[in-house]
C-alpha atoms as a PDB file:
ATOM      1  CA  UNK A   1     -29.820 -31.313 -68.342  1.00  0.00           C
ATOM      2  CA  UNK A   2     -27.252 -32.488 -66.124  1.00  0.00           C
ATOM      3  CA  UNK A   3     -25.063 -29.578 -66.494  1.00  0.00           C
ATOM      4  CA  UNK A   4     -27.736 -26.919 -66.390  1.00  0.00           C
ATOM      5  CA  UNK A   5     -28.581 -28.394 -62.904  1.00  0.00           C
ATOM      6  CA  UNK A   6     -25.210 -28.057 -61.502  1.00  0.00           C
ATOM      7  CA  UNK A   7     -25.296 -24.086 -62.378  1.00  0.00           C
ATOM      8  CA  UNK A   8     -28.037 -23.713 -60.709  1.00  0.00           C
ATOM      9  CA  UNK A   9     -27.109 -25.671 -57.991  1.00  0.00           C
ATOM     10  CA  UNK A  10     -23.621 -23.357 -57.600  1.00  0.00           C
ATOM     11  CA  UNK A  11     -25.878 -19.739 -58.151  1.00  0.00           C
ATOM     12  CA  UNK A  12     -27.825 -21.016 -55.294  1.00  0.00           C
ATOM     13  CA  UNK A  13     -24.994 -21.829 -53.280  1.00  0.00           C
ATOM     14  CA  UNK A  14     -22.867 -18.883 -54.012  1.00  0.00           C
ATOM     15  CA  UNK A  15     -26.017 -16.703 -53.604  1.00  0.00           C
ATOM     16  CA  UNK A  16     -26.764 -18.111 -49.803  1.00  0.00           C
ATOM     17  CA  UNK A  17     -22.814 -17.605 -49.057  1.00  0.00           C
ATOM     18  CA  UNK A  18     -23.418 -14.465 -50.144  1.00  0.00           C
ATOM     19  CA  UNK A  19     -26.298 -13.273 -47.946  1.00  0.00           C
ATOM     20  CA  UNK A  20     -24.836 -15.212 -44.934  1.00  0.00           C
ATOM     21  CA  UNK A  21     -21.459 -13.640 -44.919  1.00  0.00           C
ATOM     22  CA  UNK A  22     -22.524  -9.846 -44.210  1.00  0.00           C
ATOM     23  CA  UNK A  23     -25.076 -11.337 -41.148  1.00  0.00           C
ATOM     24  CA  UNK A  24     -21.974 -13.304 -39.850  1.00  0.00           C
ATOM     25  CA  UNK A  25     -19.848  -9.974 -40.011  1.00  0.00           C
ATOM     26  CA  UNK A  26     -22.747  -8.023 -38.104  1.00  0.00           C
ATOM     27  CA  UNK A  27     -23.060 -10.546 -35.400  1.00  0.00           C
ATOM     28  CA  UNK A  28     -19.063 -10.673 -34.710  1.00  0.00           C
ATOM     29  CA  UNK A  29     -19.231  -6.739 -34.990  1.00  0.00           C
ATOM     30  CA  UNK A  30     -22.547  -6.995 -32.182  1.00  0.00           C
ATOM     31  CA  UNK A  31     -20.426  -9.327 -30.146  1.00  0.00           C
ATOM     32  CA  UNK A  32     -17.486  -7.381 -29.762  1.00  0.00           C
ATOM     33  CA  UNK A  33     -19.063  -3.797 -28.902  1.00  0.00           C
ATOM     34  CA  UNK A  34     -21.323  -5.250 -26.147  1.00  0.00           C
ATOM     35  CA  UNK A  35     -18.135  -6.480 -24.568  1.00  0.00           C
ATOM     36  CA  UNK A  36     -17.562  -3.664 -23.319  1.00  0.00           C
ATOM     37  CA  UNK A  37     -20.329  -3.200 -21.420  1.00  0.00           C
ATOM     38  CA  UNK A  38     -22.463  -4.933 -18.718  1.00  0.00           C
ATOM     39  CA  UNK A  39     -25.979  -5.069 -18.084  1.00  0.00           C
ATOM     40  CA  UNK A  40     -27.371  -6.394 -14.746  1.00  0.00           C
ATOM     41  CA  UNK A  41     -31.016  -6.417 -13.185  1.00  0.00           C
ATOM     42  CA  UNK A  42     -31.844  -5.888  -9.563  1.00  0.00           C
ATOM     43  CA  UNK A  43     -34.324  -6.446  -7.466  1.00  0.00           C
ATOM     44  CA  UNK A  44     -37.366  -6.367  -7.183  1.00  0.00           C
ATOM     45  CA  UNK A  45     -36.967  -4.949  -3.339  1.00  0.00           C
ATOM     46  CA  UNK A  46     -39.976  -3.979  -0.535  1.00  0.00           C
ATOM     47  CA  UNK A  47     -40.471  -1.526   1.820  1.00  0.00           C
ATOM     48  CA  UNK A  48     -40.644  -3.212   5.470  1.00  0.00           C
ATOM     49  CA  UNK A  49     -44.312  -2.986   5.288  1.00  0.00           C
ATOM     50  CA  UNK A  50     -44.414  -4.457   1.746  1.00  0.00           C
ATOM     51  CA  UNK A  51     -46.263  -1.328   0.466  1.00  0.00           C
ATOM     52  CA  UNK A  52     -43.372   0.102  -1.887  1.00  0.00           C
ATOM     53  CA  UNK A  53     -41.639  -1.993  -4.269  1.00  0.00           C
ATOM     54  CA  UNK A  54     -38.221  -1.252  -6.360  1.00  0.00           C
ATOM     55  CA  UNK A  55     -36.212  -2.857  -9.300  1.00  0.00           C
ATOM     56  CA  UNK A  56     -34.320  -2.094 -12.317  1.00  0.00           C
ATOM     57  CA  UNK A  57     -31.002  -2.748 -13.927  1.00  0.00           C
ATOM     58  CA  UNK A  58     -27.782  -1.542 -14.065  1.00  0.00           C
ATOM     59  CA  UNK A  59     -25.731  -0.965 -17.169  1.00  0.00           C
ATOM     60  CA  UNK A  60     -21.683  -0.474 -16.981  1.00  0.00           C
ATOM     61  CA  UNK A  61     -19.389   0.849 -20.164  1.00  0.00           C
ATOM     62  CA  UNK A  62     -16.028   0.987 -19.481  1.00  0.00           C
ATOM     63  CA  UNK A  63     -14.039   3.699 -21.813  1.00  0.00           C
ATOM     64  CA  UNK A  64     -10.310   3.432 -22.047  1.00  0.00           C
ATOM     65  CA  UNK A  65      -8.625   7.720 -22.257  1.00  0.00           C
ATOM     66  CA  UNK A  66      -5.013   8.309 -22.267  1.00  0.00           C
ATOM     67  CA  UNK A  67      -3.909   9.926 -18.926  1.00  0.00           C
ATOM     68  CA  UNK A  68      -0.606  12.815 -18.953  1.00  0.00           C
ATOM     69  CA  UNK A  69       1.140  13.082 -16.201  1.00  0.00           C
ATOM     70  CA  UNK A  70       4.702  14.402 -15.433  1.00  0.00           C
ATOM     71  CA  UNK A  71       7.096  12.498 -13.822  1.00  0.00           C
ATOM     72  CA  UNK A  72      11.255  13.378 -12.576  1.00  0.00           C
ATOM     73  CA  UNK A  73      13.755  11.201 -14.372  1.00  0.00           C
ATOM     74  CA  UNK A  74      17.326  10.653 -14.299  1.00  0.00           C
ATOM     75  CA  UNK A  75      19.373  11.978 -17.497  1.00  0.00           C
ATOM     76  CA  UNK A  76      23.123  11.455 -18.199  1.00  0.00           C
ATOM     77  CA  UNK A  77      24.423  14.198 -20.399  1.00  0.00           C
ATOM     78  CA  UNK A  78      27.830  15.110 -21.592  1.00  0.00           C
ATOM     79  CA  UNK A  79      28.753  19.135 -21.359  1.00  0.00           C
ATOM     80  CA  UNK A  80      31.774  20.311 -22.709  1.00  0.00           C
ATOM     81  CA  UNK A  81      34.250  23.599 -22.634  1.00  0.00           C
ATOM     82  CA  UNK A  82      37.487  25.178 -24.291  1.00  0.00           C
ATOM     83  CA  UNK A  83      40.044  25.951 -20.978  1.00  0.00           C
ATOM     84  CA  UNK A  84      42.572  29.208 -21.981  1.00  0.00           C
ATOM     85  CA  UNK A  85      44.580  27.112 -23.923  1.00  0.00           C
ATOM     86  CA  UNK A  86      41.643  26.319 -26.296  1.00  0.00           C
ATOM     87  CA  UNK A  87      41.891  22.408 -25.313  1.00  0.00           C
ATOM     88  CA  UNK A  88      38.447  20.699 -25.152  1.00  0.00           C
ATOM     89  CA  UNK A  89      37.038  19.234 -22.335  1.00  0.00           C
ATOM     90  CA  UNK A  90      33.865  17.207 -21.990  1.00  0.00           C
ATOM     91  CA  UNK A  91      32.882  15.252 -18.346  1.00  0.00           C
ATOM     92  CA  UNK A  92      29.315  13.317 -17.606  1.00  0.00           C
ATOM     93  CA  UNK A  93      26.810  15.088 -15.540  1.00  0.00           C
ATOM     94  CA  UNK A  94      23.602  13.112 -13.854  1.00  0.00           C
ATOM     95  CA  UNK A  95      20.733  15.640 -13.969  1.00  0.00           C
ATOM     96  CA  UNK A  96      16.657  15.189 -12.768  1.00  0.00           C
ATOM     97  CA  UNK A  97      14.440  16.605 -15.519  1.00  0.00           C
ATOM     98  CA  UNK A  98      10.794  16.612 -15.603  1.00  0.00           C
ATOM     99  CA  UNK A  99       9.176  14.675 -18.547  1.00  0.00           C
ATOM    100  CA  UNK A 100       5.714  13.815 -19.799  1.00  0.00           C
ATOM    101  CA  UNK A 101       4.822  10.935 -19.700  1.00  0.00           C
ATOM    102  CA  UNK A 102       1.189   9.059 -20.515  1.00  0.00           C
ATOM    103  CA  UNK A 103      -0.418   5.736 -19.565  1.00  0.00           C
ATOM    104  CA  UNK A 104      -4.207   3.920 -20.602  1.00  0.00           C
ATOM    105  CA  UNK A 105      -6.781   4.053 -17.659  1.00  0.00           C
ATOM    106  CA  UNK A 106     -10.153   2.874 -17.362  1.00  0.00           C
ATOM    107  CA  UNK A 107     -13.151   4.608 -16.756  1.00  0.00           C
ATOM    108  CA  UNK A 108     -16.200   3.005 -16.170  1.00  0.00           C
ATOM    109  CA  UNK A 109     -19.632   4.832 -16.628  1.00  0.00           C
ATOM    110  CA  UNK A 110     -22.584   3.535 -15.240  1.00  0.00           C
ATOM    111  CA  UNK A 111     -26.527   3.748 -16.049  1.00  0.00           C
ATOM    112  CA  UNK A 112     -29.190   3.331 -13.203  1.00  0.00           C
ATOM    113  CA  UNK A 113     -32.768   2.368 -14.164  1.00  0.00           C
ATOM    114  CA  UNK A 114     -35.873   1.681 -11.482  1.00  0.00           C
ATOM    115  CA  UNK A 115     -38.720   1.351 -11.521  1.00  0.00           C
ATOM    116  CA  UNK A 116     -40.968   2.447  -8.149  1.00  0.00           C
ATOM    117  CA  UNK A 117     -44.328   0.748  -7.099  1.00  0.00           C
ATOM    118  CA  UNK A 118     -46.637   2.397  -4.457  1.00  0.00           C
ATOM    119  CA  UNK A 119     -48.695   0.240  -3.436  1.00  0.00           C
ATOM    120  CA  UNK A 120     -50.794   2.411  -0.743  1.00  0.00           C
ATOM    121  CA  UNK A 121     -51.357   6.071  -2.332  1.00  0.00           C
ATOM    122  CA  UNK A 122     -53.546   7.589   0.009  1.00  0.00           C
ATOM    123  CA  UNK A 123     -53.549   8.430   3.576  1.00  0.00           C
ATOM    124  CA  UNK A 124     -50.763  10.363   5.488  1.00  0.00           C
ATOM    125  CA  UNK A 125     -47.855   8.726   4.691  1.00  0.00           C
ATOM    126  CA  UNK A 126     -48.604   7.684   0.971  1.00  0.00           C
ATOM    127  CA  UNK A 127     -45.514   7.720  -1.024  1.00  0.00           C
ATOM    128  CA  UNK A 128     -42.896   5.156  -2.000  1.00  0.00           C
ATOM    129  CA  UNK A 129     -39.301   6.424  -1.532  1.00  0.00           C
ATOM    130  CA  UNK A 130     -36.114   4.749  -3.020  1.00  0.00           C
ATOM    131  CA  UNK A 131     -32.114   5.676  -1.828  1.00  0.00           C
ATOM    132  CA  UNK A 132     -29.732   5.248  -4.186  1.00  0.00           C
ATOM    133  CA  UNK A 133     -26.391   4.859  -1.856  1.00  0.00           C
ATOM    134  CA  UNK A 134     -23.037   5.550  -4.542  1.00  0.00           C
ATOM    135  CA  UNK A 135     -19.521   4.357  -2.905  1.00  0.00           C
ATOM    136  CA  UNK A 136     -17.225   5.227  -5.585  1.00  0.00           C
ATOM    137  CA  UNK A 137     -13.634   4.113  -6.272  1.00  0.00           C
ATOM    138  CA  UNK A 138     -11.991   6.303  -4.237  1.00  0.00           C
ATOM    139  CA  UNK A 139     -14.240   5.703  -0.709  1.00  0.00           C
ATOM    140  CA  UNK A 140     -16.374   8.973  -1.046  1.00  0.00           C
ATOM    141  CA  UNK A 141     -20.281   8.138  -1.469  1.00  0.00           C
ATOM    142  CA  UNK A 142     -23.308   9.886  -2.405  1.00  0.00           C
ATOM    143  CA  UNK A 143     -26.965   9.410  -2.587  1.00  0.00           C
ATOM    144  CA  UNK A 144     -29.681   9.911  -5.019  1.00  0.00           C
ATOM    145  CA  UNK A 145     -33.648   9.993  -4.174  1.00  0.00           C
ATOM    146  CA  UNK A 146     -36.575   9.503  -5.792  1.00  0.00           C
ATOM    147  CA  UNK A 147     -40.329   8.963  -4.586  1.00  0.00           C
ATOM    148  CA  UNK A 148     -43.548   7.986  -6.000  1.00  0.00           C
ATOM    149  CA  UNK A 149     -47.230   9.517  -4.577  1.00  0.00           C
ATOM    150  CA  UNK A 150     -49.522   8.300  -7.439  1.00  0.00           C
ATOM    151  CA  UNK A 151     -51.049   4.428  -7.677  1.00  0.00           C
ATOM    152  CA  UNK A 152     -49.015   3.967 -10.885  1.00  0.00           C
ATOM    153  CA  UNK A 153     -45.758   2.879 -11.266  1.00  0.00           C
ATOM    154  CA  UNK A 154     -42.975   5.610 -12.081  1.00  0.00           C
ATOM    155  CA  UNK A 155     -39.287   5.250 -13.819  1.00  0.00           C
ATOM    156  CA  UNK A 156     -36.342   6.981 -12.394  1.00  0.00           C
ATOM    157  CA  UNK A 157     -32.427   7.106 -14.401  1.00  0.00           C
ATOM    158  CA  UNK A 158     -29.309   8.512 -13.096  1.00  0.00           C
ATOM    159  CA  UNK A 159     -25.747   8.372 -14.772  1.00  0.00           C
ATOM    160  CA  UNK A 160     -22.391   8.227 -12.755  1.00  0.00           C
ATOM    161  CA  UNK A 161     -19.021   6.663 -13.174  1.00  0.00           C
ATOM    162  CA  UNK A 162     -16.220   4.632 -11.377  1.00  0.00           C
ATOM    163  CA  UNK A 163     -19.079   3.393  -8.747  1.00  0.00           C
ATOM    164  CA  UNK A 164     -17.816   0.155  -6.552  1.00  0.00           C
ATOM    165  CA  UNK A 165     -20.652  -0.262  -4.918  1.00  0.00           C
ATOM    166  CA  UNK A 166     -24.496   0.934  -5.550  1.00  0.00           C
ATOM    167  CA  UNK A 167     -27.103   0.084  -3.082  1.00  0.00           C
ATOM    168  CA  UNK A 168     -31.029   0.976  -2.438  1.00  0.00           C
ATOM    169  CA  UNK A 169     -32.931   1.418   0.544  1.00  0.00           C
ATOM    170  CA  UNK A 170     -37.029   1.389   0.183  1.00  0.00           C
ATOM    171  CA  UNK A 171     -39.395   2.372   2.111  1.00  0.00           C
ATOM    172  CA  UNK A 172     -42.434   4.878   3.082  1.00  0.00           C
ATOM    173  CA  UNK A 173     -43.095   8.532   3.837  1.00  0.00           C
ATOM    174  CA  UNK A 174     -44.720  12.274   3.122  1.00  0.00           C
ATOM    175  CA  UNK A 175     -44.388  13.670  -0.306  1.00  0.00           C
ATOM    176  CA  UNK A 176     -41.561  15.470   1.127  1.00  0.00           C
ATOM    177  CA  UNK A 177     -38.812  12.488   2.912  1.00  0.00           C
ATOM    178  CA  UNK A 178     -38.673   8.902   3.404  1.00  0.00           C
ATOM    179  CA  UNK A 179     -40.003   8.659   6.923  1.00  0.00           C
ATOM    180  CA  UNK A 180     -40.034   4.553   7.894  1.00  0.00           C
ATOM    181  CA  UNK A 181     -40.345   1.132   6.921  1.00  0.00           C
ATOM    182  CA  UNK A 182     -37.057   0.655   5.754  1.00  0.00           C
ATOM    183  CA  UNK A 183     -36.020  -2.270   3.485  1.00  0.00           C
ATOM    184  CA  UNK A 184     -32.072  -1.749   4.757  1.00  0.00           C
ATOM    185  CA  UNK A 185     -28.964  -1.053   2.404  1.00  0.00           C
ATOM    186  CA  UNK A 186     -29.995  -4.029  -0.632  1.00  0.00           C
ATOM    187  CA  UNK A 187     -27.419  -4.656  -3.004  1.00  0.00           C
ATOM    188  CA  UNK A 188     -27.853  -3.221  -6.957  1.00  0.00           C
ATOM    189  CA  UNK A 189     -23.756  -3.424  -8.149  1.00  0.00           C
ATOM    190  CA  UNK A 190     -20.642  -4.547  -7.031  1.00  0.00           C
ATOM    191  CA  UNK A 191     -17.301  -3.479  -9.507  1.00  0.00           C
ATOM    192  CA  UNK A 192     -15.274  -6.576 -10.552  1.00  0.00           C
ATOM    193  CA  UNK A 193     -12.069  -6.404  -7.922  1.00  0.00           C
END
């Protein structure tokens, strides 16, 4: 009896090993995809008058690509020659040539997600308006828009990459523009330096 209960004892043993051992392989895997990429909420931010509200998150992926580029470098080179006689001659020459060259950069996608409360849907100025303000890398920044005229809350996504800085502003207006109560330039992402 003794030795029957030990079997069992090691089936269930090796059987729990192995069912564990494929979840602790898909957890490690899980692990080390999501770090490479971020995932950071925002928000929630009002219009000055309190009657348009904004939040979301932010998502970051940074791919790695190879980048070519061509780049002068020094060679040494021996060249040789026959004179009259038929006597060989060889002497060092420096030349510049171009040559190809390719490095590992970074590019870092991001993924914008609000979501846009109006709070006060009818009268004149009845919509809620968010600005999306994009600095990218290299100083040059754009802006994205999106407004909400109906009492229920509406999602907005846009896509970009190599951002440094995304900000909103909130506020009121016409179905057409943003026209006041202005929350100011609130923060959404900052790139690590």
């Amino acid at each position: 009896m003794r030795f029957v209960s030990r079997i069992l004892l090691g089936v269930t043993v090796a059987t729990l090993v192995a069912i564990g051992a494929p979840v602790a392989a898909n957890a490690a895997t899980a692990s080390a995809t999501s770090a490479a990429s971020s995932y950071d909420a925002w928000g929630p931010y009002f219009s000055g008058d309190h009657k348009a509200k904004a939040y979301g998150h932010v998502s970051v992926e940074e791919k790695k690509f190879k980048h070519w580029f061509w780049k002068w470098v020094t060679v040494k080179k021996q060249t040789c020659w026959k004179d009259k006689k038929g006597d060989k001659h060889c002497k060092w020459v420096v030349k510049k040539i171009k040559k190809k060259f390719w490095e590992w950069r970074y590019d870092h996608f991001f993924k914008v997600h609000s979501t846009l409360h109006n709070y006060k849907w009818w009268g004149k100025k009845k919509c809620a308006w968010e600005t999306f303000k994009v600095v990218n890398k290299d100083g040059s920044a754009y802006f994205k828009r999106f407004s909400n005229c109906s009492k229920h809350p509406k999602g907005f996504t846009f896509y970009g990459k190599n951002a440094a800085h995304i900000y909103v502003d909130v506020s009121r207006g016409t179905w057409s523009h943003p026209t006041g109560h202005h929350s100011g330039w609130q923060d959404v992402y900052h790139a690590a330096a």
